[in-house]
N, C-alpha and C. Protein backbone atom coordinates (compact mmCIF):
# COMPACT_ATOMS: atom_id res chain seq x y z
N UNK A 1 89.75 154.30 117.03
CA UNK A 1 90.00 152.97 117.52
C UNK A 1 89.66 152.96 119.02
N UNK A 2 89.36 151.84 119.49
CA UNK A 2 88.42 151.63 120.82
C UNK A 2 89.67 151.48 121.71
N UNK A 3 90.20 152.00 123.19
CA UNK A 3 91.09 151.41 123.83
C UNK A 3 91.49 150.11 124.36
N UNK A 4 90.06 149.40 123.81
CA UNK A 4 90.19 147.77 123.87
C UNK A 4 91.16 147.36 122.46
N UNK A 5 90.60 147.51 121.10
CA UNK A 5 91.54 147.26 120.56
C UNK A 5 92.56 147.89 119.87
N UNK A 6 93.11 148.87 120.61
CA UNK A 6 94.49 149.78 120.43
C UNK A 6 95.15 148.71 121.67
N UNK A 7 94.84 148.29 122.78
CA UNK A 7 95.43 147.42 123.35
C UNK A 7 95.70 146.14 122.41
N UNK A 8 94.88 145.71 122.08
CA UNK A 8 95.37 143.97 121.45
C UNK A 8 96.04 144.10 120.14
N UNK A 9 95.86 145.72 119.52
CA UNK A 9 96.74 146.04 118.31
C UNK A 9 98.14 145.96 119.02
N UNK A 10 98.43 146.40 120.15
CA UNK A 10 99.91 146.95 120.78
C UNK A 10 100.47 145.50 121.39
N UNK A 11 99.72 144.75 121.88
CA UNK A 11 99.88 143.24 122.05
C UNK A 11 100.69 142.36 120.75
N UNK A 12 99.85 142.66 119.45
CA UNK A 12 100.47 141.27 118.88
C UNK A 12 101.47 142.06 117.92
N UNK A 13 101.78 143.56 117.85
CA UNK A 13 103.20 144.02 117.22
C UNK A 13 104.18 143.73 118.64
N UNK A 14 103.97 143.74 119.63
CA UNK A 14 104.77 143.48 120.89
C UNK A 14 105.17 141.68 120.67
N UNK A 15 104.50 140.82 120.38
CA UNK A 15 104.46 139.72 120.37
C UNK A 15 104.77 138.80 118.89
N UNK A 16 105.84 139.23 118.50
CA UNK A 16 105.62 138.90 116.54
C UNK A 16 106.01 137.05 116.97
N UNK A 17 105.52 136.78 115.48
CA UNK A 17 105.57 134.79 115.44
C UNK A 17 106.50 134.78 115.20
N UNK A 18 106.99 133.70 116.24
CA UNK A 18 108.95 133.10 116.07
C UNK A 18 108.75 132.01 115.47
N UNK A 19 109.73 131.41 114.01
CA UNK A 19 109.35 131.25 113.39
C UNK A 19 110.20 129.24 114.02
N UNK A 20 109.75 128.35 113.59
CA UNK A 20 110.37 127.04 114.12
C UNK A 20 112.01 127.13 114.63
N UNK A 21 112.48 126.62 115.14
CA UNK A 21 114.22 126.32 115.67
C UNK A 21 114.51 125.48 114.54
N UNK A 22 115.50 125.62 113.91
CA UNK A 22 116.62 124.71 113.37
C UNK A 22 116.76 123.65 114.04
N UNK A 23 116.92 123.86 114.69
CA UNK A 23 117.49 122.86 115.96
C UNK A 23 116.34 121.60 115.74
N UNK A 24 115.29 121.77 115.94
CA UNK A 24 114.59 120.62 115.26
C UNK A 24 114.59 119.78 114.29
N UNK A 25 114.61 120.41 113.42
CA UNK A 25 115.21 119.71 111.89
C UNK A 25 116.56 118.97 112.25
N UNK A 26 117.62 119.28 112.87
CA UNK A 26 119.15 118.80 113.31
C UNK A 26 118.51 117.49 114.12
N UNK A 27 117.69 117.21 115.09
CA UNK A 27 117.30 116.05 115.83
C UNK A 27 116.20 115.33 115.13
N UNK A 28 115.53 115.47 114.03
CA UNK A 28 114.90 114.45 112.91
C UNK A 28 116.12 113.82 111.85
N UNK A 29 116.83 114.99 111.38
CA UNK A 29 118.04 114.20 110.55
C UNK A 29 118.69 113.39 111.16
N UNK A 30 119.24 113.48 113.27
CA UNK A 30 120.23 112.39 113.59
C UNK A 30 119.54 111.29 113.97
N UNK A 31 118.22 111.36 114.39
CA UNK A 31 117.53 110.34 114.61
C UNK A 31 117.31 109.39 113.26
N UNK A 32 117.12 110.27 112.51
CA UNK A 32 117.00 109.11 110.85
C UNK A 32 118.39 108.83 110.51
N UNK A 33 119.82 109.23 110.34
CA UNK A 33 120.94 108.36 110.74
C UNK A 33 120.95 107.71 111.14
N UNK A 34 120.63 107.32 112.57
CA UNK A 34 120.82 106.25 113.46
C UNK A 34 120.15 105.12 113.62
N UNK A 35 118.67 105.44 112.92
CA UNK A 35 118.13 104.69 112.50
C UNK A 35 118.18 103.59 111.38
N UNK A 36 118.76 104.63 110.33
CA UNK A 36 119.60 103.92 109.22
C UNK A 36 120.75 103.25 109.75
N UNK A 37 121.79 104.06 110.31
CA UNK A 37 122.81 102.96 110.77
C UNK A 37 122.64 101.79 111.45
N UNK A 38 121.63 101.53 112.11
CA UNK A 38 121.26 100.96 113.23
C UNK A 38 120.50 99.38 112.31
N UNK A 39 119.60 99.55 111.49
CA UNK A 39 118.97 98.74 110.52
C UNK A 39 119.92 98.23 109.52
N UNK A 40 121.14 99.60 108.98
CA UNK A 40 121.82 98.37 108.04
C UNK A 40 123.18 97.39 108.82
N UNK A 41 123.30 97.88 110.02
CA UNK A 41 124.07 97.13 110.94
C UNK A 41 123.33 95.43 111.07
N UNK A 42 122.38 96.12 111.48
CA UNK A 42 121.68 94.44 111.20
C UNK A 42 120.83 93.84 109.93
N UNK A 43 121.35 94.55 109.00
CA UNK A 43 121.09 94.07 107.49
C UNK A 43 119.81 93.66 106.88
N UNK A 44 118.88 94.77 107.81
CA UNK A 44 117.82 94.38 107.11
C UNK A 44 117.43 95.74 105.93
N UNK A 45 116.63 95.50 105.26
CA UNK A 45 116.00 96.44 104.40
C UNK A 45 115.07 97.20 104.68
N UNK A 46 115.28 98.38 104.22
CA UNK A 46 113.90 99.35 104.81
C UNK A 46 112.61 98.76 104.93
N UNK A 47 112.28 97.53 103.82
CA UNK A 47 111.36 97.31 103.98
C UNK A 47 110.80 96.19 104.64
N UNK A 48 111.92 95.43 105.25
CA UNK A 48 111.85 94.64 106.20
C UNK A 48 111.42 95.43 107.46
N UNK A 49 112.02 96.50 107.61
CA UNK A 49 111.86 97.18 108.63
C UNK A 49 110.43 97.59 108.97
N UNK A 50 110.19 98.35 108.02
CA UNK A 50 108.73 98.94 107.72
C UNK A 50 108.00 97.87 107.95
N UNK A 51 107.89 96.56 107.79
CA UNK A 51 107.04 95.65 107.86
C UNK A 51 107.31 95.38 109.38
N UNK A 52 108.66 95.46 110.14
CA UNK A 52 108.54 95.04 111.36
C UNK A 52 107.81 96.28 112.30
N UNK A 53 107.54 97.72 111.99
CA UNK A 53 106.67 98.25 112.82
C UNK A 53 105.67 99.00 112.22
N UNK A 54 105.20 98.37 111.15
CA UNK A 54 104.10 98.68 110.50
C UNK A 54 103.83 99.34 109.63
N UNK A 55 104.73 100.25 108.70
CA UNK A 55 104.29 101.44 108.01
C UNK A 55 104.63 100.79 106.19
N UNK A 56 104.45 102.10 106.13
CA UNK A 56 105.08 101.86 104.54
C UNK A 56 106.36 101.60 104.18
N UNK A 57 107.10 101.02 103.19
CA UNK A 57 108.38 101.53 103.05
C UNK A 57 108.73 102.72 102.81
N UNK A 58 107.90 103.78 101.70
CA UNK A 58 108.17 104.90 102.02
C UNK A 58 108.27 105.84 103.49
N UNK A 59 107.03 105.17 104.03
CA UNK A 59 107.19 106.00 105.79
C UNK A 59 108.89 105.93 106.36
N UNK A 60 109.00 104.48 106.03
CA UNK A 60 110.50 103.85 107.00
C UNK A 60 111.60 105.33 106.23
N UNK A 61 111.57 104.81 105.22
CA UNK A 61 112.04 106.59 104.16
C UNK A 61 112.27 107.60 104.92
N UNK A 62 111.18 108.19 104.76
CA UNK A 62 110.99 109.44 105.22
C UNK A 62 111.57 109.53 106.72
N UNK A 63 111.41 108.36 107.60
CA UNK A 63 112.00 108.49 109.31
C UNK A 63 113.07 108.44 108.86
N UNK A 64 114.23 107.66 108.00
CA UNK A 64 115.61 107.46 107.80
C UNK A 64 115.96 109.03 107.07
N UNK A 65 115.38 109.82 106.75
CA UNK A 65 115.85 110.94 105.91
C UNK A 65 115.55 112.02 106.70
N UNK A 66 114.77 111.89 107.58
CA UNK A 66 114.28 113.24 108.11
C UNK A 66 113.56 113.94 107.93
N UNK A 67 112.64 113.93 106.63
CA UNK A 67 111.79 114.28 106.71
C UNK A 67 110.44 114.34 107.39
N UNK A 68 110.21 113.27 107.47
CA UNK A 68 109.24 113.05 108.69
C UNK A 68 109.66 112.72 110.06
N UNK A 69 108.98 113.20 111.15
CA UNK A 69 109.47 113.19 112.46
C UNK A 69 108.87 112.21 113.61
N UNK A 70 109.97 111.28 113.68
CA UNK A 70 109.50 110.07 114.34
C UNK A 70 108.60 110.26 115.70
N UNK A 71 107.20 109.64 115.67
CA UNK A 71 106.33 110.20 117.05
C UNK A 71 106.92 109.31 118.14
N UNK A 72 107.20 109.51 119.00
CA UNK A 72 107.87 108.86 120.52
C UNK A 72 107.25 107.39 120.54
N UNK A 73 106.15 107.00 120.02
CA UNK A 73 105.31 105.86 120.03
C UNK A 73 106.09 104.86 118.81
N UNK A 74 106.18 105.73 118.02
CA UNK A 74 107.17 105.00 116.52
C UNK A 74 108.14 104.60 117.38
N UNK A 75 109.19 105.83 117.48
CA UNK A 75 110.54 105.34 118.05
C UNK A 75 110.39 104.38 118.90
N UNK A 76 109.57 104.24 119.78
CA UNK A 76 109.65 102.65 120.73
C UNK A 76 109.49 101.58 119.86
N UNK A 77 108.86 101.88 119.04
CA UNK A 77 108.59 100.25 117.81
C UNK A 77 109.53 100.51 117.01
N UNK A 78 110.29 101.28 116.62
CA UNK A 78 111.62 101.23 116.09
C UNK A 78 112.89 100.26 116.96
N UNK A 79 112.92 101.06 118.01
CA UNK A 79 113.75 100.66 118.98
C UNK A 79 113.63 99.31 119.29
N UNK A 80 112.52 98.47 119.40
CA UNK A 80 111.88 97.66 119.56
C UNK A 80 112.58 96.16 118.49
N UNK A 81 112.33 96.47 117.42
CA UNK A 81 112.24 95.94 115.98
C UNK A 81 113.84 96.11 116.09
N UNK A 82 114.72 97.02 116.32
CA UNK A 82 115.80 97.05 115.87
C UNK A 82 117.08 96.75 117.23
N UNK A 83 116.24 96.40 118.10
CA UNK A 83 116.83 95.69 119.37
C UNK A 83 117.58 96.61 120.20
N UNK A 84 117.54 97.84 120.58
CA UNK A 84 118.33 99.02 121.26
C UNK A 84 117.13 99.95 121.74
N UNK A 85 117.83 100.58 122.64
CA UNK A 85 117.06 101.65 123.59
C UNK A 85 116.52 102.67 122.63
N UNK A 86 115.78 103.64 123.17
CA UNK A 86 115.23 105.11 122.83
C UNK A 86 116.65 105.76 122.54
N UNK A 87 117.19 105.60 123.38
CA UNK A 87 118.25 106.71 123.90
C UNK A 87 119.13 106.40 122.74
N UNK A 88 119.51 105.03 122.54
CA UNK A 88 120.54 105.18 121.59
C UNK A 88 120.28 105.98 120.21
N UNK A 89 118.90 106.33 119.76
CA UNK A 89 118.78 107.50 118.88
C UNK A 89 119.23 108.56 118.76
N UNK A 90 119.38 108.99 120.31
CA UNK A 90 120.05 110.33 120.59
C UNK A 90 121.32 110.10 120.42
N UNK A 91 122.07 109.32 120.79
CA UNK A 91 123.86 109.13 121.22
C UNK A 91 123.99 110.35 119.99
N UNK A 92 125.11 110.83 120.93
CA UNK A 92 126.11 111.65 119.77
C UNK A 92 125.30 112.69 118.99
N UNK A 93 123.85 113.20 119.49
CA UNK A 93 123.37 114.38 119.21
C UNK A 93 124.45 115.50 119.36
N UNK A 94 124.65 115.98 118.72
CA UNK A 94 125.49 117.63 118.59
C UNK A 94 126.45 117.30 117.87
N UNK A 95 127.05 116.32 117.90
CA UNK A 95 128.64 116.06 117.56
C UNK A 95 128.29 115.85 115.58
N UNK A 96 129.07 116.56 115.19
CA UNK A 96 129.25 116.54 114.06
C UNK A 96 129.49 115.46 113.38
N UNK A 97 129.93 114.81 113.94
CA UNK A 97 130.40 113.22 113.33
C UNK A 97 129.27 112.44 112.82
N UNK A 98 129.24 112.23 111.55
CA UNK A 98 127.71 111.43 110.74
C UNK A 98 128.70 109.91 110.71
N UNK A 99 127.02 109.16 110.83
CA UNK A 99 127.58 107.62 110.96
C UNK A 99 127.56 107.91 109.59
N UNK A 100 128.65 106.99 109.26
CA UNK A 100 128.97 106.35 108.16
C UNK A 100 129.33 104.80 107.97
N UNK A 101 128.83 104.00 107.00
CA UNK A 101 129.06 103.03 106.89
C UNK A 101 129.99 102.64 105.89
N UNK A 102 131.40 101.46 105.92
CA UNK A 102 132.35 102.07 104.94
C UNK A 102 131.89 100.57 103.86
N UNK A 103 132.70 101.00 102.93
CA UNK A 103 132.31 99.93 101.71
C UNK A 103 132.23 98.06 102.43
N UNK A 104 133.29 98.10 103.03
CA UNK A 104 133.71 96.93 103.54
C UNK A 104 132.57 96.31 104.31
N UNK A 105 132.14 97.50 105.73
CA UNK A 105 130.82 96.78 106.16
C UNK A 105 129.53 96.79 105.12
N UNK A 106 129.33 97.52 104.38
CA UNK A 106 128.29 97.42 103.48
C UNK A 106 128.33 95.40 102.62
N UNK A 107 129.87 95.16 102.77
CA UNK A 107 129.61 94.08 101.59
C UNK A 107 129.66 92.86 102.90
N UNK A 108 130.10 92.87 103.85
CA UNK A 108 129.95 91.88 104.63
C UNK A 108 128.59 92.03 104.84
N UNK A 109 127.76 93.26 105.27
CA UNK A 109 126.05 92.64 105.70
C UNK A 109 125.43 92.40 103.88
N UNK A 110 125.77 92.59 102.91
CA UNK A 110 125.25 92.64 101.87
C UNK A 110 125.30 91.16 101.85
N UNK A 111 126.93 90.25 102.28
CA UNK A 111 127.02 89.06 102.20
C UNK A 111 126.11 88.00 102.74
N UNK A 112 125.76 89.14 104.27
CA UNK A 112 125.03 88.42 104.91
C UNK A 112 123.53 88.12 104.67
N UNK A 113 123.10 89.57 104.61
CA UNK A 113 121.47 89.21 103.65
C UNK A 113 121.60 88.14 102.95
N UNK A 114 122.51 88.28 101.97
CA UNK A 114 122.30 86.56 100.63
C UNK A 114 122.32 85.28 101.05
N UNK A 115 123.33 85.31 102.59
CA UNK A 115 123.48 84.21 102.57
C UNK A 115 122.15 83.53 103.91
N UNK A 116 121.63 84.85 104.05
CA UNK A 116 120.43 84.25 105.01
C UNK A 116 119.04 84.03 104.09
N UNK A 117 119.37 84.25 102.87
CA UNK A 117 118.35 83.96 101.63
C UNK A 117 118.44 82.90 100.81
N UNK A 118 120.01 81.80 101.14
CA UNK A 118 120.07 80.43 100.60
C UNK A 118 118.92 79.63 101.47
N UNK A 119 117.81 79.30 100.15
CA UNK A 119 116.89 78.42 101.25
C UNK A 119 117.64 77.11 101.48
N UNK A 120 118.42 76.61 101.30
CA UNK A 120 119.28 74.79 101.27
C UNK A 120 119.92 75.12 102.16
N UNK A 121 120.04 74.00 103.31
CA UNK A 121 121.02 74.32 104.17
C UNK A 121 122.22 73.46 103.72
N UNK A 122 122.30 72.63 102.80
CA UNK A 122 123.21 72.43 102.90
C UNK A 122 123.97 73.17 101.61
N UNK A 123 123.58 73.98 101.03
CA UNK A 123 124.34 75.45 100.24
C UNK A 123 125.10 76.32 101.05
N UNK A 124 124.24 76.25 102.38
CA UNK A 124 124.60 77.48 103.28
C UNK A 124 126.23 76.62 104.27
N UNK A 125 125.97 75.52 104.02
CA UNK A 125 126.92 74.75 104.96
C UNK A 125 128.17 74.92 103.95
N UNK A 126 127.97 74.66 102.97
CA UNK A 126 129.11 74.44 101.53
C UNK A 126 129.85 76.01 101.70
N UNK A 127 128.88 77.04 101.44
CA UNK A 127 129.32 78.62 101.29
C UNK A 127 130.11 78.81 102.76
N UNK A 128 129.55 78.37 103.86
CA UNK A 128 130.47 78.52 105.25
C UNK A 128 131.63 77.96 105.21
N UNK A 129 131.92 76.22 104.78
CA UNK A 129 132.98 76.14 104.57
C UNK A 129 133.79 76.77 103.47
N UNK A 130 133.92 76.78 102.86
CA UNK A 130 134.15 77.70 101.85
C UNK A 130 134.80 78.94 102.43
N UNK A 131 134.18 80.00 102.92
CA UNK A 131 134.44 81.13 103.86
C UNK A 131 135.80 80.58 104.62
N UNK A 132 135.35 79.72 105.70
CA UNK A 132 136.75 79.10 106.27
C UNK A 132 137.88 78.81 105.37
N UNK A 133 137.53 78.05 104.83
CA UNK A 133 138.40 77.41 103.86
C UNK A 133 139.93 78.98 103.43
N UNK A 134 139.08 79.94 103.23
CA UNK A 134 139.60 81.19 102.66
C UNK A 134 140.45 81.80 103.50
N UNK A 135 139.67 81.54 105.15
CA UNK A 135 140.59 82.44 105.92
C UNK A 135 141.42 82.13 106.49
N UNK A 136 141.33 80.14 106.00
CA UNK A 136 142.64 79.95 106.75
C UNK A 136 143.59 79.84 105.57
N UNK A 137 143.67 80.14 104.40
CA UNK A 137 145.06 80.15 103.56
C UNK A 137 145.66 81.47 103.61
């Protein structure tokens, strides 16, 4: 063997491939939480969403699950579409605490989607009173 490459042999056993951080995968999963929390807070559907910054509904998917890793250019049209900073993606990186959404808010925005899907306004006026009607007995 040549002392040129007995050197670059002794180089890359000196140098072995480190293999990705965990730690990456942990900041695609909280970013797709928050993303999810963040979209069904304001009750839209993935695929409302997806249509508001362009992709597929599966893409919107894959950013809400983690599997795919939102490019800094996405996240601004995320952020964008869903009315909050960059940053609030991050909030609460490390902390163990997963958003959760509880049954209760699920059926109030569930209520709300339907009732922003009465095309009659005066259905939507009837169902409001109605609502009142309830909370004041």
């Amino acid at each position: 063997m040549t002392s040129l490459a007995a050197e670059y042999d002794q180089e890359s056993k000196a140098d072995p491939v480190v293999p990705a951080k965990p730690r990456a995968r942990e900041v695609d999963l909280h970013v797709g939480q928050r993303i999810r929390a963040r979209r069904t807070m304001m009750g839209l559907t993935q695929q409302q969403m997806a249509d508001l910054i362009g992709v597929t509904y599966q893409q919107a998917h894959k950013y809400e699950r983690g599997i795919n890793r939102v490019s800094a250019g996405r996240l601004y049209d995320i952020g964008q579409a869903l009315g909050v900073q960059i940053s609030y993606f991050y909030d609460d990186l490390g902390s163990d605490d997963r958003i959760e959404v509880s049954h209760h808010q699920r059926m109030c925005l569930e209520l709300a989607r339907n009732f922003g899907q009465i095309n009659n306004e005066r259905h939507q006026r009837a169902l409001s009173s109605l609502a009142r009607a309830l909370v004041e007995d």
